[in-house]
C-alpha atoms as a PDB file:
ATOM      1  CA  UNK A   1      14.268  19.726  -2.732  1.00  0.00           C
ATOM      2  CA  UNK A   2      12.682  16.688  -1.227  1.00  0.00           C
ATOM      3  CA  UNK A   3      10.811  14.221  -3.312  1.00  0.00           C
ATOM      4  CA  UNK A   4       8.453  11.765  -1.639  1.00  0.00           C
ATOM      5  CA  UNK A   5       9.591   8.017  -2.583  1.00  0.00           C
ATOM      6  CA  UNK A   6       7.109   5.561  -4.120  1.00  0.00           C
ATOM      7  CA  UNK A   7       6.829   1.930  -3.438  1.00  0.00           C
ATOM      8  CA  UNK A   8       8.116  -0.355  -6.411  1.00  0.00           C
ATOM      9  CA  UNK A   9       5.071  -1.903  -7.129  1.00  0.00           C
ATOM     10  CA  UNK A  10       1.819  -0.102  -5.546  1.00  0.00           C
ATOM     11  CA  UNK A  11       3.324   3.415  -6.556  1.00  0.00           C
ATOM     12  CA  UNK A  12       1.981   4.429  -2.852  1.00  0.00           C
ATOM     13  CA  UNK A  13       4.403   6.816  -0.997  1.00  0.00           C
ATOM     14  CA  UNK A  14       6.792   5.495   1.446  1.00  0.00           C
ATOM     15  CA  UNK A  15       7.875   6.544   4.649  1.00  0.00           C
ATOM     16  CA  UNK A  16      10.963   8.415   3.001  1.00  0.00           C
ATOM     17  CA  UNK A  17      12.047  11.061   1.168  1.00  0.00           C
ATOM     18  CA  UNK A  18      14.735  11.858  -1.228  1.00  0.00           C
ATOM     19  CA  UNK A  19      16.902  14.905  -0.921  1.00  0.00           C
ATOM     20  CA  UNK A  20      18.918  16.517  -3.270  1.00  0.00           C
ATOM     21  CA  UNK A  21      20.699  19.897  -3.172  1.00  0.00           C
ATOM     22  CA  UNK A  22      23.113  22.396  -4.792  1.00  0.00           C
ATOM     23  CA  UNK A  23      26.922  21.455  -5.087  1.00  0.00           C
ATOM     24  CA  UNK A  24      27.496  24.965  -2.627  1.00  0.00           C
ATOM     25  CA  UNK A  25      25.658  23.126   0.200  1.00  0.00           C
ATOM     26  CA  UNK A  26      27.076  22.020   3.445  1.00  0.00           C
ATOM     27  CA  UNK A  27      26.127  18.252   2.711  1.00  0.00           C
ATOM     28  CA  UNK A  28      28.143  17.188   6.394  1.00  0.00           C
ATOM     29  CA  UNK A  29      25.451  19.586   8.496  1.00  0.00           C
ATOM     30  CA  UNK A  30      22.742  17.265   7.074  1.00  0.00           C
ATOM     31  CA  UNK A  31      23.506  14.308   8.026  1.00  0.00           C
ATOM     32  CA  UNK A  32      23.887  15.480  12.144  1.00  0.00           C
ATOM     33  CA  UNK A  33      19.729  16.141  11.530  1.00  0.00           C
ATOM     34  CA  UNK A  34      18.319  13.982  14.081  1.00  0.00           C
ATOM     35  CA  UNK A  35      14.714  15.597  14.226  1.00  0.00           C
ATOM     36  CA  UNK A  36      12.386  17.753  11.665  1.00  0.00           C
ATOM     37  CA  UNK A  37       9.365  19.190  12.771  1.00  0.00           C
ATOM     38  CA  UNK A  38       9.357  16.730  16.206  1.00  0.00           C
ATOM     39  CA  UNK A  39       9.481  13.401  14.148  1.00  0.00           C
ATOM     40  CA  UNK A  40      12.845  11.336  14.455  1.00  0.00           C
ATOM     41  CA  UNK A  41      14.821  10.932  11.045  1.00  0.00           C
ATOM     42  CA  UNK A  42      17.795   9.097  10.186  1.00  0.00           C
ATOM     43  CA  UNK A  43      19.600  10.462   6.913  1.00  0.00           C
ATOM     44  CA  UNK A  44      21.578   8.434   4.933  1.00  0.00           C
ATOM     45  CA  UNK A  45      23.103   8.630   1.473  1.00  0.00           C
ATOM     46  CA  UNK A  46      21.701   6.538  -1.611  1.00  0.00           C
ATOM     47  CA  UNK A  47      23.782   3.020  -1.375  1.00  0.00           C
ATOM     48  CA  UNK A  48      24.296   2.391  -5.745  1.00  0.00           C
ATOM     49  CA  UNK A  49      23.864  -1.234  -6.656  1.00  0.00           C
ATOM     50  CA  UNK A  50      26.254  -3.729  -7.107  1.00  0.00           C
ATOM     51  CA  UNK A  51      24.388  -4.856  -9.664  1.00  0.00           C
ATOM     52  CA  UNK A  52      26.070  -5.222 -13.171  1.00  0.00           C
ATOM     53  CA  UNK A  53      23.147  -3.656 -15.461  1.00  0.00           C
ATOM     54  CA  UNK A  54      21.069  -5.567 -17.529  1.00  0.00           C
ATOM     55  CA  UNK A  55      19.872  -4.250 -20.778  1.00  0.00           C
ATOM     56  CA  UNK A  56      15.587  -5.203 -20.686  1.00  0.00           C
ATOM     57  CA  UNK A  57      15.905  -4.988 -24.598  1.00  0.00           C
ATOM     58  CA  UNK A  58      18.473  -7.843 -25.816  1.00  0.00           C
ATOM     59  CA  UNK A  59      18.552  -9.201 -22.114  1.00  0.00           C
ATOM     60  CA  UNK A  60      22.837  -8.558 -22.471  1.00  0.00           C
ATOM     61  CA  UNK A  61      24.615  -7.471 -19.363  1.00  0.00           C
ATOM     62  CA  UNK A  62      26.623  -4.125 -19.222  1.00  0.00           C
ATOM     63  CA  UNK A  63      24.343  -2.040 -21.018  1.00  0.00           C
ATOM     64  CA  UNK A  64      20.878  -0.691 -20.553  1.00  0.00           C
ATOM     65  CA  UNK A  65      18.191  -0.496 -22.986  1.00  0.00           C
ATOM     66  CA  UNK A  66      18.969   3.613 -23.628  1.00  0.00           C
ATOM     67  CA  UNK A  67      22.340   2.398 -25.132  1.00  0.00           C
ATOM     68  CA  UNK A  68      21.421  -0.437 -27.086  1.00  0.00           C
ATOM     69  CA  UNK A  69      21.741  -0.803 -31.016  1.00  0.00           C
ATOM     70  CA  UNK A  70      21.357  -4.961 -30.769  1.00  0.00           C
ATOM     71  CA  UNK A  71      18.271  -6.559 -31.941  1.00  0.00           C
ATOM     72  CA  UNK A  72      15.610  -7.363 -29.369  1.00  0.00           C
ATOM     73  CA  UNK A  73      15.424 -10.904 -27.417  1.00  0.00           C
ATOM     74  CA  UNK A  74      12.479 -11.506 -25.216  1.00  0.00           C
ATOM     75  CA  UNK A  75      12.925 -11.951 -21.662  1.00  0.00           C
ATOM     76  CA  UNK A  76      10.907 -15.266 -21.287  1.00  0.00           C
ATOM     77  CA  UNK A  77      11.231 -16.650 -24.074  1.00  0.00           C
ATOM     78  CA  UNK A  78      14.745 -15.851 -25.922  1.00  0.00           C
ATOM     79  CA  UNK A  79      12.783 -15.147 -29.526  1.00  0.00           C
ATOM     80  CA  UNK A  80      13.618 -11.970 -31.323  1.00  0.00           C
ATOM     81  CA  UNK A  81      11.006 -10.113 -30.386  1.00  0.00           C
ATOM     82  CA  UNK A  82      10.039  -7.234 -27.325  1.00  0.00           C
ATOM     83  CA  UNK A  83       8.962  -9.174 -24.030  1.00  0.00           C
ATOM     84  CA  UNK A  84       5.375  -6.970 -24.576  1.00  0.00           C
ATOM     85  CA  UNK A  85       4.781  -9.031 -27.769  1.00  0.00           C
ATOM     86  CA  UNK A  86       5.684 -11.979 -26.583  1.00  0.00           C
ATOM     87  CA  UNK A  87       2.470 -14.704 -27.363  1.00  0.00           C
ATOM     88  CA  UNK A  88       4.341 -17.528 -25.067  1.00  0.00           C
ATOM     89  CA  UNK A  89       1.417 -18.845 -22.500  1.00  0.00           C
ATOM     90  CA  UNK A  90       2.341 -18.731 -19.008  1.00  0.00           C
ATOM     91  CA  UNK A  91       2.403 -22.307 -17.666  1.00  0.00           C
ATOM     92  CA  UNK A  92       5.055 -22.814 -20.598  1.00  0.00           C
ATOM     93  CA  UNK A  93       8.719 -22.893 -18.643  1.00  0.00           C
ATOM     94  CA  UNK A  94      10.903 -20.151 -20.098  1.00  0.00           C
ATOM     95  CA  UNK A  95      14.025 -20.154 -21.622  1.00  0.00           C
ATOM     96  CA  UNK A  96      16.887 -18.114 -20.530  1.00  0.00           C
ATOM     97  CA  UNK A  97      19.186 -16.234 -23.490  1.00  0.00           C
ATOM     98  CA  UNK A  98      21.747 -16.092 -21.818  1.00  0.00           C
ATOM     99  CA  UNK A  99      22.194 -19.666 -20.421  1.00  0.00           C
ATOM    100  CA  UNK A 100      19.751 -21.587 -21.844  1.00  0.00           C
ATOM    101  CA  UNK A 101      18.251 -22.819 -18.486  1.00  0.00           C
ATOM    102  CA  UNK A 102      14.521 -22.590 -17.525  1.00  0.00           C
ATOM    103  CA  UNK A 103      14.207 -19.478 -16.214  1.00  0.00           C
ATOM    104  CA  UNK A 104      13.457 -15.642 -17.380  1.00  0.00           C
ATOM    105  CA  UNK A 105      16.508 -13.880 -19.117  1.00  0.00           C
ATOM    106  CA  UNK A 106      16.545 -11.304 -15.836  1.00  0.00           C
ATOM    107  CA  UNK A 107      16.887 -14.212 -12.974  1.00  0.00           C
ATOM    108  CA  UNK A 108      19.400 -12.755 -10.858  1.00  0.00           C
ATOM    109  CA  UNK A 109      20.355 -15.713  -8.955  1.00  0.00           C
ATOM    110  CA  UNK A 110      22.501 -17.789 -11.623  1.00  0.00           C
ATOM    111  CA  UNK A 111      26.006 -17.625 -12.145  1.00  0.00           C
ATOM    112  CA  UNK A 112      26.527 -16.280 -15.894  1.00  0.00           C
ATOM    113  CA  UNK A 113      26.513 -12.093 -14.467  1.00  0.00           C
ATOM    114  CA  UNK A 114      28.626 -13.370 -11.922  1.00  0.00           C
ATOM    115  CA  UNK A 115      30.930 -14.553 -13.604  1.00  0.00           C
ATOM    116  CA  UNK A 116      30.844 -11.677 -16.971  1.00  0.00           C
ATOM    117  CA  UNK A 117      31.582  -9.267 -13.042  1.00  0.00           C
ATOM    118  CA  UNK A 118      34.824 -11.165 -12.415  1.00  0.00           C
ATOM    119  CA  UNK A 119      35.994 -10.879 -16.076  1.00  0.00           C
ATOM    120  CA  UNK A 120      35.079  -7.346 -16.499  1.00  0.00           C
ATOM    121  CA  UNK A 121      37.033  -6.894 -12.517  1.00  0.00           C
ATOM    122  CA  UNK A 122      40.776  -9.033 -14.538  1.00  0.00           C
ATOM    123  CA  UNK A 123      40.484  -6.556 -17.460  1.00  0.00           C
END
């Protein structure tokens, strides 16, 4: 079955599809397709993230939202409260939960998940 991809943010459909078949298929004869119906295709598995997950209800890494039984913390603001009720205006600087530092609770570019990867990689 092929399922046409959607951009992250339009929703539009991209320029790729997503596969997926029965466990009895020959998954290696895929791959060698070079051409469908005269247009050139290059098939290539789905890469997983190295992402650690971050759960978008307490803003805690390791978890997702689906397995969650914490309280919720907003994402820009760090109050106990769901980031869709948050009332904080949006020239005010927001406050990470996590760190403390002025930015949103999901900024992927500071070193706190970094560092909870290498202690989850010891143990």
């Amino acid at each position: 079955m092929a399922d046409n991809t959607l951009s992250w943010k339009e929703k539009i459909p991209l320029n790729m599809f997503m596969l997926t078949f029965d466990n009895s298929e020959d998954i290696d004869k895929v791959y060698k397709i070079t051409n469908i119906l005269g247009c050139k295709v290059e098939i290539q598995p789905i890469r997983g993230s190295k992402l650690i997950p971050q759960c978008k209800k307490c803003q805690a890494f390791g978890h997702t939202k689906k397995f969650c039984a914490k309280e919720p913390i907003c994402v820009k603001c760090a109050d106990k409260h769901l980031t869709r009720e948050c009332q904080k205006a949006e020239n005010q600087n927001p406050k990470c939960v996590n760190c403390g530092e002025g930015h949103p609770a999901n900024y992927r570019d500071v070193l706190w998940p970094k560092n909870y990867k290498k202690s989850r990689i010891k143990n």
